[in-house]
Each structure stands twice: as structure tokens, then as C-alpha cells.
C-alpha atoms as a PDB file:
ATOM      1  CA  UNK A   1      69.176  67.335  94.016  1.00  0.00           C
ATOM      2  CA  UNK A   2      71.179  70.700  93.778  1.00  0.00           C
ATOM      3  CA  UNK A   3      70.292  74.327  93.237  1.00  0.00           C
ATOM      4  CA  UNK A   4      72.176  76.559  91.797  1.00  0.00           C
ATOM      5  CA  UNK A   5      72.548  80.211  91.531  1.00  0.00           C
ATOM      6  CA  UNK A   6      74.647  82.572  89.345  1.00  0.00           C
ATOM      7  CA  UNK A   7      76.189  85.894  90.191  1.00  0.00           C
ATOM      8  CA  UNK A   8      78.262  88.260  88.170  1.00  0.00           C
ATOM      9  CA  UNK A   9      76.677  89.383  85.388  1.00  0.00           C
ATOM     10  CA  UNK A  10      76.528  92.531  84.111  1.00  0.00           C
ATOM     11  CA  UNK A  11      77.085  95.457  81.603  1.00  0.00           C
ATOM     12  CA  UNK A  12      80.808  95.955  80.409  1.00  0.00           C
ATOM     13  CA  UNK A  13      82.382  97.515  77.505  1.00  0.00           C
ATOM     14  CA  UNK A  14      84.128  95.724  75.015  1.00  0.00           C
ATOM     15  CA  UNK A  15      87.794  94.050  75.516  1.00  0.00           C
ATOM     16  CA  UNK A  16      86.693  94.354  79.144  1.00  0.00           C
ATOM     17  CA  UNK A  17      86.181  91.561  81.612  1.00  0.00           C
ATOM     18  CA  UNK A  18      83.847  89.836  83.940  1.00  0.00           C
ATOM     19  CA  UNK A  19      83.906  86.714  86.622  1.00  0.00           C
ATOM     20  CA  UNK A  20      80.762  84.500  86.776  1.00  0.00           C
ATOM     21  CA  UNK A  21      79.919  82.625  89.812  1.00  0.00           C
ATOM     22  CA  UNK A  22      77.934  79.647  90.528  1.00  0.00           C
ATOM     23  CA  UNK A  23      77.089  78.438  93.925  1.00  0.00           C
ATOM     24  CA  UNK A  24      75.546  75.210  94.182  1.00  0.00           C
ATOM     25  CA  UNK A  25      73.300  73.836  97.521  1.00  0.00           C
ATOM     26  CA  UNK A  26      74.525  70.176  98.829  1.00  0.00           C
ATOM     27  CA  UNK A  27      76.686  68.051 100.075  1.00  0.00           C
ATOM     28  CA  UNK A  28      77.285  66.515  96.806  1.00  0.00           C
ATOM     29  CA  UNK A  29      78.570  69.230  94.913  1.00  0.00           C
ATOM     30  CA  UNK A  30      81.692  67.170  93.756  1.00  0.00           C
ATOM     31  CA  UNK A  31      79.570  64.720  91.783  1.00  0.00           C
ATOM     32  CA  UNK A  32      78.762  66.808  89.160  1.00  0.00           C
ATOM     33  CA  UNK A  33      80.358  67.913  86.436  1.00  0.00           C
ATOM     34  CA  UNK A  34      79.427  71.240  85.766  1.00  0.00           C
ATOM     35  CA  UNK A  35      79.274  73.631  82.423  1.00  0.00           C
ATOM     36  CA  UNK A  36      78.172  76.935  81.354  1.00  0.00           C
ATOM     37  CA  UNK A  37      75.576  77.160  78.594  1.00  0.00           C
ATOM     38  CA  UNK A  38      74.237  80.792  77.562  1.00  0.00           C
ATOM     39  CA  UNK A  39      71.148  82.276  75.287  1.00  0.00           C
ATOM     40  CA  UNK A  40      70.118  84.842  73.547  1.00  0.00           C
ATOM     41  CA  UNK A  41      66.642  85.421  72.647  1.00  0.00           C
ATOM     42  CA  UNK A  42      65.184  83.989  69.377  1.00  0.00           C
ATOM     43  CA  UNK A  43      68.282  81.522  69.874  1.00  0.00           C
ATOM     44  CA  UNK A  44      68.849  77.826  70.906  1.00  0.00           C
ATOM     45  CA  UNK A  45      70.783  77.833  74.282  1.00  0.00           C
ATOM     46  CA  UNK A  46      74.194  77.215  73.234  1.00  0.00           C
ATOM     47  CA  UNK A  47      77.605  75.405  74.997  1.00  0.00           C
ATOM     48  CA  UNK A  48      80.714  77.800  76.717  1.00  0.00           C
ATOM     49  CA  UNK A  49      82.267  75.629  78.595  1.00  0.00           C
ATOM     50  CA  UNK A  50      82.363  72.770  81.145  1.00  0.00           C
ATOM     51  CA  UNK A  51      84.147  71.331  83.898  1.00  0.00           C
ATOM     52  CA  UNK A  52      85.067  67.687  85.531  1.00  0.00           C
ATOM     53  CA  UNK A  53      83.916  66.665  88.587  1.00  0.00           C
ATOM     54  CA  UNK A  54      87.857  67.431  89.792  1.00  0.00           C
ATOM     55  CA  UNK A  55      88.191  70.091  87.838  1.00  0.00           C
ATOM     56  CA  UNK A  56      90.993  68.322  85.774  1.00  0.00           C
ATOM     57  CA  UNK A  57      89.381  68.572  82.567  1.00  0.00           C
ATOM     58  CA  UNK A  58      87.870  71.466  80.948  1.00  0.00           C
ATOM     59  CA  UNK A  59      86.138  71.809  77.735  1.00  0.00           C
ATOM     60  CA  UNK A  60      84.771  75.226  75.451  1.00  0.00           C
ATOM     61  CA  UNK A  61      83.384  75.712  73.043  1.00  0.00           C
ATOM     62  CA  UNK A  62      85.509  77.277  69.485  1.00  0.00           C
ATOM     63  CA  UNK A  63      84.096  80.876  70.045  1.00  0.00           C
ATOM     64  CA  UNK A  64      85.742  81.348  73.445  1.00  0.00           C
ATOM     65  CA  UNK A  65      88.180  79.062  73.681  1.00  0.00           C
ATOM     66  CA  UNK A  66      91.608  81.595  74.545  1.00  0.00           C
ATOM     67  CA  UNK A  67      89.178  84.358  76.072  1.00  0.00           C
ATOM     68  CA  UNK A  68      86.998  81.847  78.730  1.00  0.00           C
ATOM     69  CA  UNK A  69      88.158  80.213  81.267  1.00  0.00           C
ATOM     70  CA  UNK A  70      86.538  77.623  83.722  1.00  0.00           C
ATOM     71  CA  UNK A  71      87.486  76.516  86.979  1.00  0.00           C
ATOM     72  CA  UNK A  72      85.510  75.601  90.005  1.00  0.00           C
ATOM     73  CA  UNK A  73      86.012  75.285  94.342  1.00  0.00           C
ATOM     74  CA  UNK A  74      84.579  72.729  95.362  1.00  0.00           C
ATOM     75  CA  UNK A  75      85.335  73.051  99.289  1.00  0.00           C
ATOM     76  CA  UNK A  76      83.092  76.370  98.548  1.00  0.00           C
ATOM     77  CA  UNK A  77      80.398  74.429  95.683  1.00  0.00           C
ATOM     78  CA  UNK A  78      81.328  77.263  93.354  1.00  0.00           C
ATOM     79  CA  UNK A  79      81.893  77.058  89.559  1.00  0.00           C
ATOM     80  CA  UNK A  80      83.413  80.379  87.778  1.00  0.00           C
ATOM     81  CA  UNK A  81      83.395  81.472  84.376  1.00  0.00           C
ATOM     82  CA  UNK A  82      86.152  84.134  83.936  1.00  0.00           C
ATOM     83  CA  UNK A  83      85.618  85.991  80.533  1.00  0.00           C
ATOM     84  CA  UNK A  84      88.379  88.277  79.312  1.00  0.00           C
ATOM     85  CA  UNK A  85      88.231  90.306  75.669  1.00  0.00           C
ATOM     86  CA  UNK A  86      84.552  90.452  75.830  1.00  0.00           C
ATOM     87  CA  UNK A  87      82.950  91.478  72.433  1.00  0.00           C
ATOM     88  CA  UNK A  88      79.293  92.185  71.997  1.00  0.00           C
ATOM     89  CA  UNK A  89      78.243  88.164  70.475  1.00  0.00           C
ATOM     90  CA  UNK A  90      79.073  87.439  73.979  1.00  0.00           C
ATOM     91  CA  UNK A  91      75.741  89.141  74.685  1.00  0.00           C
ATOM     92  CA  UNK A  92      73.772  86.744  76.289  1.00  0.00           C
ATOM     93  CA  UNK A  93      72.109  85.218  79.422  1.00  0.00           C
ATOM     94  CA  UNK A  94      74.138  82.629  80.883  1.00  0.00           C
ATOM     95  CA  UNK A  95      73.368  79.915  82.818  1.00  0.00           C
ATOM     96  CA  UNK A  96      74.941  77.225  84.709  1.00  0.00           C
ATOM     97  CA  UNK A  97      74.461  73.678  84.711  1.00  0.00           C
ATOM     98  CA  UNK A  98      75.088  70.252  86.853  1.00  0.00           C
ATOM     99  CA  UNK A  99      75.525  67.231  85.570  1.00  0.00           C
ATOM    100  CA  UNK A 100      75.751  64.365  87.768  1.00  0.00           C
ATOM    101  CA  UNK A 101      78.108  61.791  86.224  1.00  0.00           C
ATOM    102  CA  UNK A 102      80.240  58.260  87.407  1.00  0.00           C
ATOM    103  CA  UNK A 103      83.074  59.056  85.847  1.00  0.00           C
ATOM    104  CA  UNK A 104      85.526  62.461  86.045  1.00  0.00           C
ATOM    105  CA  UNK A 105      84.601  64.192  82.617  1.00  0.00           C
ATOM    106  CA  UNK A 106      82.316  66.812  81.200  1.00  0.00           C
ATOM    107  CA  UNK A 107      80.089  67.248  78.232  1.00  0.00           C
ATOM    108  CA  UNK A 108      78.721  69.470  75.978  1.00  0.00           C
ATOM    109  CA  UNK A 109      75.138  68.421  75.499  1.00  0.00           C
ATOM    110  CA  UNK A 110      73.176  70.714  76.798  1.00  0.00           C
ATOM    111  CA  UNK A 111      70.733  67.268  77.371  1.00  0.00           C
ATOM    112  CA  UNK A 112      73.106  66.027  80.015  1.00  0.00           C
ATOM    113  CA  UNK A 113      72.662  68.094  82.459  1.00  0.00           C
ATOM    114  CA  UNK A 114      70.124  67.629  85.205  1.00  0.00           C
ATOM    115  CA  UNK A 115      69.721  71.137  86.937  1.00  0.00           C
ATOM    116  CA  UNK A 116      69.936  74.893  85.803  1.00  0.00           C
ATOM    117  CA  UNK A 117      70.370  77.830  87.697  1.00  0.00           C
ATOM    118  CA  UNK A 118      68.076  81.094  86.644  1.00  0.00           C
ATOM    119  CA  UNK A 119      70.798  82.969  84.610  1.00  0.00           C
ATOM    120  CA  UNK A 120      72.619  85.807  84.923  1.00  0.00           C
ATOM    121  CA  UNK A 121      72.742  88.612  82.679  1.00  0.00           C
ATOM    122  CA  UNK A 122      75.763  89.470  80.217  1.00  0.00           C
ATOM    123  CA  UNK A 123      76.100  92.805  78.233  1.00  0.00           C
ATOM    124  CA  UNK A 124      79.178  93.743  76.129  1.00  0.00           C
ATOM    125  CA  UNK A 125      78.551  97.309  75.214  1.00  0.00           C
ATOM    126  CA  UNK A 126      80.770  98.531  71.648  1.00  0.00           C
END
């Protein structure tokens, strides 16, 4: 089992920037593949992006593909979500996500994945 927790959030204008953070508990950190999901409210929670278990392979979503990026550490169990050009649809709570897989890839089915963390709050002020 892992737990995970997100940091970073926060208010920022538009064309602005933020880093999101996700430290996971374990030893087994480097089993999962992990992603980023976020939600607004009155909204299905919705894919960003997602990351192998090595990190070699990344996937995101249309909408921030070019403006996202995800990477993770995994001698710290940390995922990031680097956002540049923010807008205000990036408004949102975002979560992370772990998905414990055999092989080194990532999905985008939200159903996949076995553990969230609580969110973090995103704001893009215009």
C-alpha cells in the first residue's frame, strides 16, 4: 500500500507557473506508475498526465500537452507536475495517483489506479 500527498498548489495569475509535488510512503515507490488526474466541481475527474514506473515514458493529455510536464525522483518517492502558461481552465483540484503495474508504462484511466492522494488546490487568476 502507498500514501500519497500533494504539495504546491496555489493561486497564480495567468501565463504564470507552478510545480506540483507528490510524495509517496514505501519502499515500493518504483512499482508504480504514477499520473496526475484533476477536478473541478460539477465535473468528472479528468486525465493530465502520467508517468512510467522509470520515468521513461510520459503521457498528457491534448489540453496540456506543450505547457505540462511530468517527471518523477524516485530515490526521493516524489512525482512533479510542472505547469507553465497557466490559464484559468486549468482551475482545478489536482490529485495524484499510483498505479501499481508489471510492466514500465502508464495509463490514462483514471480506473487504473489504486491510491489517491487528497488534492491540492490550483487557481489561475485572469
Amino acid at each position: 500500500q502507498v500514501q500519497l500527498v500533494e504539495s504546491g498548489g496555489g493561486l497564480v495569475q495567468a501565463g504564470g507557473s507552478l510545480r506540483l509535488s507528490c510524495a509517496a510512503s514505501g519502499r515500493t515507490f518504483s512499482t508504480y506508475a504514477m499520473g496526475w488526474f484533476r477536478q473541478t466541481p460539477g465535473k468528472e475527474r479528468e486525465f493530465v498526465a502520467a508517468i512510467s514506473r522509470s520515468g521513461g515514458s510520459t503521457y498528457y493529455a491534448d489540453s496540456v500537452k506543450g505547457r505540462f510536464s511530468i517527471s518523477r525522483d524516485n530515490t526521493k518517492n516524489t512525482v512533479y507536475l510542472q505547469m507553465n502558461s497557466l490559464t484559468p481552465e486549468d482551475t482545478a483540484v489536482y490529485y495524484c495517483a499510483a498505479d501499481r503495474r508489471v510492466d514500465d508504462s502508464a495509463t490514462r484511466y483514471l480506473a487504473w489506479y489504486n491510491y489517491w492522494g487528497q488534492g491540492t488546490q490550483v487557481t489561475v487568476s485572469s
